[in-house]
Protein backbone atom coordinates (compact mmCIF):
# COMPACT_ATOMS: atom_id res chain seq x y z
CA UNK A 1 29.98 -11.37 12.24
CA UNK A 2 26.12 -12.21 12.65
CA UNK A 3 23.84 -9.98 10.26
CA UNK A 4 22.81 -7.38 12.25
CA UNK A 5 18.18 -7.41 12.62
CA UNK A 6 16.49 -5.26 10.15
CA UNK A 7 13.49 -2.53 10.71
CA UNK A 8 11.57 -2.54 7.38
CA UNK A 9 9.99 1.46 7.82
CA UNK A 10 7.23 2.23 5.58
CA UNK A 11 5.82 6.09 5.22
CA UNK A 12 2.54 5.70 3.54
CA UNK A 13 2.56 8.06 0.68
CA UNK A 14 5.04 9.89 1.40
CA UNK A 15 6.85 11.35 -2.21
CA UNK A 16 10.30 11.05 -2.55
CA UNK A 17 10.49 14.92 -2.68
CA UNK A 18 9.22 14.88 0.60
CA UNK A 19 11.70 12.62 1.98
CA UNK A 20 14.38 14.07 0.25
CA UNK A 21 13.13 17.95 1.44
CA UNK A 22 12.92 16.52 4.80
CA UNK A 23 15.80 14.87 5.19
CA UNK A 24 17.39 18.60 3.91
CA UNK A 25 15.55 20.99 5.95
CA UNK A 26 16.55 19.90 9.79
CA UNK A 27 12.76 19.47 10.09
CA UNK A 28 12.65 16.01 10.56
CA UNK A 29 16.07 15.26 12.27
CA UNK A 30 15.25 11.30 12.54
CA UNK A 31 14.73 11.19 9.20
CA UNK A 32 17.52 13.32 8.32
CA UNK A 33 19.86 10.98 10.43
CA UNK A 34 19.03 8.37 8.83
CA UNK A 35 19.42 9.62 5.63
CA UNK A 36 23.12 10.91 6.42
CA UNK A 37 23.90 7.23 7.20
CA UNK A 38 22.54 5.11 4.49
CA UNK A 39 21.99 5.04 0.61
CA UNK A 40 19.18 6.70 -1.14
CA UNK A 41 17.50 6.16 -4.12
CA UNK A 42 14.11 6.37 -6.10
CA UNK A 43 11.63 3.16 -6.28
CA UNK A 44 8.91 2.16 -8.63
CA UNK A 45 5.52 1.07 -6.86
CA UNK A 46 3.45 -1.32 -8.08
CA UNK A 47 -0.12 -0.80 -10.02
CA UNK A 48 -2.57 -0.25 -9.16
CA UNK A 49 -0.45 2.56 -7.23
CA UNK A 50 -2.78 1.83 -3.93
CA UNK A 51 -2.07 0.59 -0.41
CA UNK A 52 -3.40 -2.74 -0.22
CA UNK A 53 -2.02 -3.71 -3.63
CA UNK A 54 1.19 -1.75 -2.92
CA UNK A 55 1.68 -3.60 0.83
CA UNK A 56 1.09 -6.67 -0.15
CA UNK A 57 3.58 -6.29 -3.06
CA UNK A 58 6.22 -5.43 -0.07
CA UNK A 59 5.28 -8.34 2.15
CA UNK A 60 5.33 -10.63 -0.37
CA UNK A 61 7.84 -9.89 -2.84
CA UNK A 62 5.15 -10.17 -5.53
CA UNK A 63 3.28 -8.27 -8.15
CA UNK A 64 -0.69 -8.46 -8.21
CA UNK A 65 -0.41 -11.29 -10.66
CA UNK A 66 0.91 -13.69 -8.07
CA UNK A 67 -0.46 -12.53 -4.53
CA UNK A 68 -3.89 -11.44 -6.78
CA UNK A 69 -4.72 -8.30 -4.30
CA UNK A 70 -5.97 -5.89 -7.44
CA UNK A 71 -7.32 -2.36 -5.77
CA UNK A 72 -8.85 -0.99 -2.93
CA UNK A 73 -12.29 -1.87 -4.33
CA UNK A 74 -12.66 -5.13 -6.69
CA UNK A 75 -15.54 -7.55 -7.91
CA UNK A 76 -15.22 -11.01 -6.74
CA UNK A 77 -16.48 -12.80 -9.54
CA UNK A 78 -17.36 -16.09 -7.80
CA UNK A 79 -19.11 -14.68 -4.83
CA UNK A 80 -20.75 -11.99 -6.91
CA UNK A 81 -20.43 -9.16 -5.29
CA UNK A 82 -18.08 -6.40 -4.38
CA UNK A 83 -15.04 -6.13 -1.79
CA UNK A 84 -14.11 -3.10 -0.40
CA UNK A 85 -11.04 -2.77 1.83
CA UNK A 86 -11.85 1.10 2.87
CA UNK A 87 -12.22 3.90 0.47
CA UNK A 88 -14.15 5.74 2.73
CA UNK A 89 -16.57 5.17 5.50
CA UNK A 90 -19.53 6.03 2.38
CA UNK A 91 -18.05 3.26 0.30
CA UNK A 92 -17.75 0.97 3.43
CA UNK A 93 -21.47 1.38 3.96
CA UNK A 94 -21.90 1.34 0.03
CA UNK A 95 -20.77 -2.14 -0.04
CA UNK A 96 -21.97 -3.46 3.29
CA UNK A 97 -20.15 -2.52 6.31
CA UNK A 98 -20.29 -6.19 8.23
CA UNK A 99 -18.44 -7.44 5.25
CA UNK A 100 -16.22 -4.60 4.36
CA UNK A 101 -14.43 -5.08 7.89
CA UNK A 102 -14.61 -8.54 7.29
CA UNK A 103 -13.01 -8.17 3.95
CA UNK A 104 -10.18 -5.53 5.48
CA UNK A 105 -9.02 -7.22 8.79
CA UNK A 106 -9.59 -10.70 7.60
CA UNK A 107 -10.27 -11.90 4.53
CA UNK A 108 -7.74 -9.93 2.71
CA UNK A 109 -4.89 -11.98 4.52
CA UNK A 110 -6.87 -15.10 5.36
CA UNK A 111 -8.76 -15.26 1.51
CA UNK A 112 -7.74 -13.17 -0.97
CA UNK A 113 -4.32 -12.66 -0.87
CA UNK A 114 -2.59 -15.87 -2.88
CA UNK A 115 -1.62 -19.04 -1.17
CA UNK A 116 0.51 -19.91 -3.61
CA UNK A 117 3.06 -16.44 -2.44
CA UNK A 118 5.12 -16.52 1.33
CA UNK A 119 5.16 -13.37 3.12
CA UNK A 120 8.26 -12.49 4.33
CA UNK A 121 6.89 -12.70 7.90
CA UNK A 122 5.81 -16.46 7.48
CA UNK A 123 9.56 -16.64 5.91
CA UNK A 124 11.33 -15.10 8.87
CA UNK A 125 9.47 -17.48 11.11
CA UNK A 126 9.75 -20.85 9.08
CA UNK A 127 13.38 -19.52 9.49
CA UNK A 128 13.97 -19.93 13.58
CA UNK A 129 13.68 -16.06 13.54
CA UNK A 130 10.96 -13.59 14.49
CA UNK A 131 9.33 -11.31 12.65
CA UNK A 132 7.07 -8.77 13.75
CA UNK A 133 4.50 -6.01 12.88
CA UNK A 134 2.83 -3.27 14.11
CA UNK A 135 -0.29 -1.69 11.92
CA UNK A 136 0.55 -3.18 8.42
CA UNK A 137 -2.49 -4.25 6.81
CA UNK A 138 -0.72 -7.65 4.37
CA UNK A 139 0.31 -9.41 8.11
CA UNK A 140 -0.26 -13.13 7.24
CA UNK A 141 2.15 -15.16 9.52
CA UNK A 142 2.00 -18.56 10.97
CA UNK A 143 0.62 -17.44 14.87
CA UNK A 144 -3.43 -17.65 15.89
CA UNK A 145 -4.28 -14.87 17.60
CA UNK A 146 -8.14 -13.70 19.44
CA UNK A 147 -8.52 -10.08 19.09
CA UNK A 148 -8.80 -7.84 22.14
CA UNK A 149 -12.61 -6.82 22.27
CA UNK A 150 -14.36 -9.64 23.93
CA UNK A 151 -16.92 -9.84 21.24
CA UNK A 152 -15.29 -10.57 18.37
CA UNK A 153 -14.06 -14.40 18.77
CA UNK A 154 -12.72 -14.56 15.04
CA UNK A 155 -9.35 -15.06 15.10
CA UNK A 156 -6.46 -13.93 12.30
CA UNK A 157 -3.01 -14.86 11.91
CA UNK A 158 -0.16 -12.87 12.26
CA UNK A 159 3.57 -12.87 13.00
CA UNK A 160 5.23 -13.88 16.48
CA UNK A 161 5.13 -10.13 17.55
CA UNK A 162 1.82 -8.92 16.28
CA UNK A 163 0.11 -5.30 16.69
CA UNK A 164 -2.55 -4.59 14.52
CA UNK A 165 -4.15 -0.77 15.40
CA UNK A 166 -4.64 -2.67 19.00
CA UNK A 167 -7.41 -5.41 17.87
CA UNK A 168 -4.77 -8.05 17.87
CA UNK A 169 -1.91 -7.52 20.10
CA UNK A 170 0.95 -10.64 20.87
CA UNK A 171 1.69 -8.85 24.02
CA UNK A 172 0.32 -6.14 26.09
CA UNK A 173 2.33 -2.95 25.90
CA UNK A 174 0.45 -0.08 27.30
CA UNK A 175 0.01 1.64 24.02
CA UNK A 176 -3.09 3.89 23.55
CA UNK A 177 -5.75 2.87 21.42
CA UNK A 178 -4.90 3.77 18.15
CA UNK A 179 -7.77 5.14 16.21
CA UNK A 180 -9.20 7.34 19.04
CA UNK A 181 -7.95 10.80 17.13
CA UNK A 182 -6.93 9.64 13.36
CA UNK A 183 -6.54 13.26 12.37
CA UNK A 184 -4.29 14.08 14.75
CA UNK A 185 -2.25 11.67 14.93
CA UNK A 186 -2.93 9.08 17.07
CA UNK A 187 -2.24 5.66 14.73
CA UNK A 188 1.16 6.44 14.44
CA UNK A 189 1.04 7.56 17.93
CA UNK A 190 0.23 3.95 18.48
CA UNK A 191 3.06 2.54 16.58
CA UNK A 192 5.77 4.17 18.07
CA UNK A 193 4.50 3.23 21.35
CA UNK A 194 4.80 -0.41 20.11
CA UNK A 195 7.56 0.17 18.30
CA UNK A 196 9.72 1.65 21.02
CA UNK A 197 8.36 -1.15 23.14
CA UNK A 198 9.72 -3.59 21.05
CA UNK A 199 13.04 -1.98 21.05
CA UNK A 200 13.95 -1.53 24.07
CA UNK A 201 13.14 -5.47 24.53
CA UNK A 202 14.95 -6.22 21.41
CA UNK A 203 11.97 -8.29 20.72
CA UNK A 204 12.53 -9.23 17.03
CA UNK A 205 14.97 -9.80 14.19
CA UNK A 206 12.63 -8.45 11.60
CA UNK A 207 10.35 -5.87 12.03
CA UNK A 208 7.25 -4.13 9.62
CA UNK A 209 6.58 -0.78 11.29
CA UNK A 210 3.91 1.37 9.08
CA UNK A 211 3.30 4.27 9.47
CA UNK A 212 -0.31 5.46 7.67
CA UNK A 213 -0.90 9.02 9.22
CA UNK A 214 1.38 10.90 6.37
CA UNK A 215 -0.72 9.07 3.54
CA UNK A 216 -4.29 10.13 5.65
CA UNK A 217 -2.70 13.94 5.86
CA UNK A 218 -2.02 14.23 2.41
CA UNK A 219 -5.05 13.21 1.35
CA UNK A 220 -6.79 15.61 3.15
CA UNK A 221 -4.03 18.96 2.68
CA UNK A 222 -2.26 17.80 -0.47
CA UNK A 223 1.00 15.99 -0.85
CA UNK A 224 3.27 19.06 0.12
CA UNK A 225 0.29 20.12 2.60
CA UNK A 226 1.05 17.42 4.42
CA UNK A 227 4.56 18.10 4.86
CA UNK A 228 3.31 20.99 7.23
CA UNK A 229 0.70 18.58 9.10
CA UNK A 230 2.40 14.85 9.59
CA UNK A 231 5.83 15.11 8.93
CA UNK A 232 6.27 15.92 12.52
CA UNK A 233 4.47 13.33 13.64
CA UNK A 234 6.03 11.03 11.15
CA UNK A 235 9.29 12.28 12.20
CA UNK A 236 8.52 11.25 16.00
CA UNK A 237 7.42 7.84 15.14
CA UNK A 238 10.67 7.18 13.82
CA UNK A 239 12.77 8.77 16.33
CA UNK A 240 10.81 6.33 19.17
CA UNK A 241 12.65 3.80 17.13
CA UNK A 242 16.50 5.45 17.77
CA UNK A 243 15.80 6.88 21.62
CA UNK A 244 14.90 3.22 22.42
CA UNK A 245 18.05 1.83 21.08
CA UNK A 246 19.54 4.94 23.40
CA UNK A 247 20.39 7.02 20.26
CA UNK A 248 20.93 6.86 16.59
CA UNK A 249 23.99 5.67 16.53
CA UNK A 250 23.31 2.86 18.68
CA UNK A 251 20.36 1.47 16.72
CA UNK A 252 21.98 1.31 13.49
CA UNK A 253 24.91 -0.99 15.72
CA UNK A 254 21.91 -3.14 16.70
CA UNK A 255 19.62 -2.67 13.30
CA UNK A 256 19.97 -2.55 9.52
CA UNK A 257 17.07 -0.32 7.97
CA UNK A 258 14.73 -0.14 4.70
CA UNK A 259 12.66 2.88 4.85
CA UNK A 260 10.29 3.36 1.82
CA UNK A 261 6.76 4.41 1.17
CA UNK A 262 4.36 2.14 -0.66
CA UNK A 263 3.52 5.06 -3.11
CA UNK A 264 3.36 8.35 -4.35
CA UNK A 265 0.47 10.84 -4.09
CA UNK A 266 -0.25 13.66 -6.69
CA UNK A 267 -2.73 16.69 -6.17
CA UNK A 268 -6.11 16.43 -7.25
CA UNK A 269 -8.73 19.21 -7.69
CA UNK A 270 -11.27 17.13 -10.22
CA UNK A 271 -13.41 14.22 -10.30
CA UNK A 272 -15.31 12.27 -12.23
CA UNK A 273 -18.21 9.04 -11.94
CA UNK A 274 -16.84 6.58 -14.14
CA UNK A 275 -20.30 5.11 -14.06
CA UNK A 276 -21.52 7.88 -15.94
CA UNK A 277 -19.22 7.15 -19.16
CA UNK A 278 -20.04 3.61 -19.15
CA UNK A 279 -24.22 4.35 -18.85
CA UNK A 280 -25.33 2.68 -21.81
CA UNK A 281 -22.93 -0.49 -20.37
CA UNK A 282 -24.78 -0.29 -17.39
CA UNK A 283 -26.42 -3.83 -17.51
CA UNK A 284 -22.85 -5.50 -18.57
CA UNK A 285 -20.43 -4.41 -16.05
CA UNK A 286 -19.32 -3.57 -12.84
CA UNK A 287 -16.88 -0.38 -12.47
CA UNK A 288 -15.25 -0.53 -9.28
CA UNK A 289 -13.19 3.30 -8.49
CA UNK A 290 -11.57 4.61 -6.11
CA UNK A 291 -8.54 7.02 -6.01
CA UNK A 292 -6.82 7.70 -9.08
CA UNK A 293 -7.70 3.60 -10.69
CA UNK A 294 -10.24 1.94 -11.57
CA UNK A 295 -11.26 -1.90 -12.77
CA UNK A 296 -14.25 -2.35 -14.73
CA UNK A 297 -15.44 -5.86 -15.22
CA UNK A 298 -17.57 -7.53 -17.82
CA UNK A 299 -20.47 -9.54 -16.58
CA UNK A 300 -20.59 -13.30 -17.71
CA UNK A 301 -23.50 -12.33 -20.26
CA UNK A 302 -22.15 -9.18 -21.33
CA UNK A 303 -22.90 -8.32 -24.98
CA UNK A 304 -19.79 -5.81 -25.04
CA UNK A 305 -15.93 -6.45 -24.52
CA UNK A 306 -13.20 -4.67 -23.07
CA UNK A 307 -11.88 -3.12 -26.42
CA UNK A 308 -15.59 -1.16 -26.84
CA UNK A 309 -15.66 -0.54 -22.90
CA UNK A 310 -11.48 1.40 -23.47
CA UNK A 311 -13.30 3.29 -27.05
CA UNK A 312 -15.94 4.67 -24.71
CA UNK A 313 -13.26 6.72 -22.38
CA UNK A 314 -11.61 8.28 -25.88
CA UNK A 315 -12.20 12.00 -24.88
CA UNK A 316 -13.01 11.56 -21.18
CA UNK A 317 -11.12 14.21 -19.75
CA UNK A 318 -10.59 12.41 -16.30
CA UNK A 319 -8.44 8.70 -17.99
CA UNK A 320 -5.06 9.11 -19.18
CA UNK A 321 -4.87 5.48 -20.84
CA UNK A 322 -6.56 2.20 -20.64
CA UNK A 323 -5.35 -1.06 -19.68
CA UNK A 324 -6.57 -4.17 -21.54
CA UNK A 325 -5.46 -8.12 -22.70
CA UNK A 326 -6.21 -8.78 -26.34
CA UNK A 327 -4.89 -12.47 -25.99
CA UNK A 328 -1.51 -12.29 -24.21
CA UNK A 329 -0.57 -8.86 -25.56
CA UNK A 330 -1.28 -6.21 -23.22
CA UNK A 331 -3.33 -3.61 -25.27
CA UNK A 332 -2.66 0.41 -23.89
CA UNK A 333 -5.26 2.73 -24.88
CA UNK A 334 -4.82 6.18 -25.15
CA UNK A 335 -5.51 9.84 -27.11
CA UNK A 336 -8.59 7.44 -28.95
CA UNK A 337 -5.37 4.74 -30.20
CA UNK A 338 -4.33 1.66 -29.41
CA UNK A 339 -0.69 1.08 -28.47
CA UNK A 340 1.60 -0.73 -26.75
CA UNK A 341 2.28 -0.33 -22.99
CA UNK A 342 6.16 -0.02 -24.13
CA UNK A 343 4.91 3.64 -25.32
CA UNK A 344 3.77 5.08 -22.19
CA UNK A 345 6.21 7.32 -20.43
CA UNK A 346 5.04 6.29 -17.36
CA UNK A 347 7.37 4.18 -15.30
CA UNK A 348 7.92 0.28 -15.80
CA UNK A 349 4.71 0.68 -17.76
CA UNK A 350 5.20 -2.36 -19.27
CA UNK A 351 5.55 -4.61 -16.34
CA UNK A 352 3.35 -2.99 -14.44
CA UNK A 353 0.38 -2.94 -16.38
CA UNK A 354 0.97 -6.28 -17.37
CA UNK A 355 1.50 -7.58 -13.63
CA UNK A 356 -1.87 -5.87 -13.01
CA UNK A 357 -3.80 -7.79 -15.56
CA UNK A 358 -2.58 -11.24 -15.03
CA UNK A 359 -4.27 -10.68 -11.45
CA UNK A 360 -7.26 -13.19 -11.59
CA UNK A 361 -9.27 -10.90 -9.46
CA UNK A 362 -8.64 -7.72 -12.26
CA UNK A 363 -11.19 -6.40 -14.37
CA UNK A 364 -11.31 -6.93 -18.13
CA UNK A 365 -10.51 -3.09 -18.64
CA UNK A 366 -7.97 -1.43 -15.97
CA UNK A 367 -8.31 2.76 -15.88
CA UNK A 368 -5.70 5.00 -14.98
CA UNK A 369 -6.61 8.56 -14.27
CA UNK A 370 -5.22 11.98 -15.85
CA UNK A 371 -3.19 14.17 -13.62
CA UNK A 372 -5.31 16.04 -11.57
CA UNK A 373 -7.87 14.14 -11.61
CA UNK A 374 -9.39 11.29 -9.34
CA UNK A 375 -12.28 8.82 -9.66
CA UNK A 376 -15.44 8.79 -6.95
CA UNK A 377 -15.83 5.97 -5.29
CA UNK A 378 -18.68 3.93 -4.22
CA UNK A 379 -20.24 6.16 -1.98
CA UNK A 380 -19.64 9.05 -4.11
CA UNK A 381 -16.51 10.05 -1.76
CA UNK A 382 -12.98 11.57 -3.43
CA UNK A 383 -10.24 13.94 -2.23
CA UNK A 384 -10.90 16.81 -4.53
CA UNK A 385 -8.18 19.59 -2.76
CA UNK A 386 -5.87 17.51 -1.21
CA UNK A 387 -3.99 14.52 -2.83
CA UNK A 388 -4.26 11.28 -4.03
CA UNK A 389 -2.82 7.69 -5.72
CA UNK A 390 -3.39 4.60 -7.60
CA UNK A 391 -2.44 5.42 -11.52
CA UNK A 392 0.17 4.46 -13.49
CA UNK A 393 2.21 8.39 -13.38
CA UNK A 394 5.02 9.16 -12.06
CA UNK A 395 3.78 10.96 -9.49
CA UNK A 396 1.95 7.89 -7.46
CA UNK A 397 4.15 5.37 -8.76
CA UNK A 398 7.50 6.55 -7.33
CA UNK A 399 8.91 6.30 -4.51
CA UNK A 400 11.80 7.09 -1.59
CA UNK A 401 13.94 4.29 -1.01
CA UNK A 402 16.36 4.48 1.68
CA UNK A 403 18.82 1.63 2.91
CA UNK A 404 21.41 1.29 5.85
CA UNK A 405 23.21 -2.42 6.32
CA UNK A 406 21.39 -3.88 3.13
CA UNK A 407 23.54 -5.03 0.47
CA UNK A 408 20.45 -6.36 -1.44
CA UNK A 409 19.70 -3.85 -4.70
CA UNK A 410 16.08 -2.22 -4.06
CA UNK A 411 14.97 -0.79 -7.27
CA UNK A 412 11.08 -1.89 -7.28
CA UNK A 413 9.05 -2.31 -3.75
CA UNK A 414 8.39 -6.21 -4.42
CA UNK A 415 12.64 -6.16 -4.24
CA UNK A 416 12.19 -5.79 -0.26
CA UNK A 417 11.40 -9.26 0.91
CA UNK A 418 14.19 -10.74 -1.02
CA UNK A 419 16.44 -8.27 0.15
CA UNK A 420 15.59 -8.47 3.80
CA UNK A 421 15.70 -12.44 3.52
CA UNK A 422 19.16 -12.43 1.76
CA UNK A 423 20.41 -9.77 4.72
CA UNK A 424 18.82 -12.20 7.08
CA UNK A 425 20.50 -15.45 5.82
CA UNK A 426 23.79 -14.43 6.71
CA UNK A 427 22.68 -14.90 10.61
């Protein structure tokens, strides 16, 4: 019998207790069928614990070291100067907005994100199949397409079925523009319009449907705050999925299923400039922050190195442990000591911090925030009250991960694309 097609789901920043309270609680029922038909388990995220690393660790079946993504906010050493994928609107205008829209709808995909790695969308293609995605932001697939506002002629390339917040769209579906109301709702409002578009047209055999308005919510109310804000909403998106299959049970005869989220989030209620620790580095570096991580990267005349940078954070309240190379060991500095990374309670540490280093785009020193605690970023912008991501704890690193027709083991998020193409391959 033919593999069945497979829905990849992913719930930004949703924690796995979140899933797994509402999957419990009859609030969510979509997610709660679902749950009651496949197998559950906790994930490890990548690191930086942040959504463009973390997504384009899913679509690629890669850590940072090989599709080279390294934070929200990073400095590109050959063009000399910073890209910023969206912090906030005050470090979008921090680092130029022209090119920080340029950097997040295009250049991430087109530029910065490795050649050398296949996303599984331009592997389901190469593959007779076709793949499809609505809102992801790591879409690179094999099909040119214009974007939808007659003023913008640059072009970006996508999968066969293509839906990206309605700027690119592969076919015209009558959703409503997504970003009209972010707050309440309305970008996942988009997808499931999309998404149950695509359905009921049976219009793929692989699928990325993201959802982002659960991640937005609980930065703004908190991690379980959110529970009482999106998970509705999230809930809804989903079920657009089973009503246009006519019912649960008949999309799971038509669809196997990976739900996951991309990461964790973890309250914060304190913040901190990194700048200000590194002042007397000021003319030697460039600290790029944002969330709950942090690169800081040497200049090419810098009269400092990364071990004095890590020595200048020993009693700074806000950094749990530094990252660093010292040749090819990975150097973890914490409590004013060096260590090793295979010390750190935190989990896959060791991988992890490692994968995160080898990126060629990394800084020389990588930062990982305390608990309860999160760095400003470039426009002086943080989440201080609600929640927030990107360090190596528990807390933003794991994740839910739910299958349903998968056979494939899923114990990391870069074990998706392997698992969807080795589903796949039996068609």
């Amino acid at each position: 019998m033919p593999a069945k097609k497979v829905v990849l789901i992913v719930v930004d920043g949703m924690t796995p207790a979140a899933f797994e309270r509402a999957a419990e609680s009859g609030r969510a029922p979509a997610l709660a069928f679902l749950a009651a038909h496949g197998d559950y388990r906790r994930g490890i995220s990548a690191f930086p614990s942040l959504t463009p690393v973390c997504l384009s660790s899913i679509a690629t079946g890669a850590g940072p070291d090989e599709h080279h993504i390294p934070h929200l906010v990073w400095w590109h050493r050959s063009e000399r100067r910073i890209v910023e994928y969206g912090s906030s609107f005050s470090a979008l205008r921090a680092a130029g907005i022209a090119q920080s829209i340029t950097d997040t709808i295009y250049n991430m995909n087109q530029r910065h994100l490795s050649p050398k790695v296949t996303t599984v969308y331009e592997a389901v293609d190469a593959a007779g199949l076709v793949a499809g995605a609505v809102n992801i932001t790591c879409y690179r697939g094999r099909t040119r397409y214009l974007p939808t506002l007659p003023w913008v002629t640059k072009p970006a390339y996508g999968p066969k079925r293509f839906f990206y917040y309605g700027l690119f769209e592969s076919d015209q579906t009558g959703a409503p523009f997504a970003v009209r109301s972010r707050a309440a709702g309305s970008t996942d409002a988009y997808a499931a319009a999309v998404g149950r578009w695509l359905v009921t047209r049976d219009g793929f055999d692989f699928l990325a449907y993201y959802l982002s308005d659960f991640d937005y919510s609980s930065h703004l109310h908190g991690p379980e705050g959110a529970e009482d804000v999106a998970l509705v909403r999230t809930d809804a998106a989903v079920q657009a999925l089973l009503d246009a299959a006519g019912g649960g049970e008949a999309f799971l005869e038509r669809y196997a299923v990976v739900l996951l989220s991309d990461h964790g989030q973890t309250t914060v209620d304190r913040t901190a400039r990194l700048e200000s620790a590194f002042a007397r580095f000021a003319d030697d570096i460039i600290v790029c922050a944002s969330n709950r991580a942090a690169q800081v990267y040497l200049l090419p005349e810098a009269r400092t190195d990364a071990g004095q940078l890590a020595a200048a954070l020993d009693g700074e309240p806000s950094v749990d442990v530094t990252l660093r190379l010292d040749g090819d060991d990975v150097v973890a500095r914490r409590d004013g000591a060096d260590g090793s990374p295979d010390e750190l309670e935190h989990p896959d540490a060791p991988l992890r911090a490692r994968a995160a280093l080898m990126n060629p785009n990394a800084g020389e020193l990588l930062v990982s925030a305390a608990e309860g605690w999160e760095f400003a970023d470039l426009g002086g912008r943080h989440h201080s009250g609600g929640g927030s991501h990107g360090s190596l704890v528990a807390g933003d690193s794991v994740v839910p991960v739910l299958t349903i027709g998968i056979t494939g083991e899923i114990a990391r998020i870069t074990d998706v694309k392997h698992a969807v193409l080795e589903h796949l391959d039996g068609r």
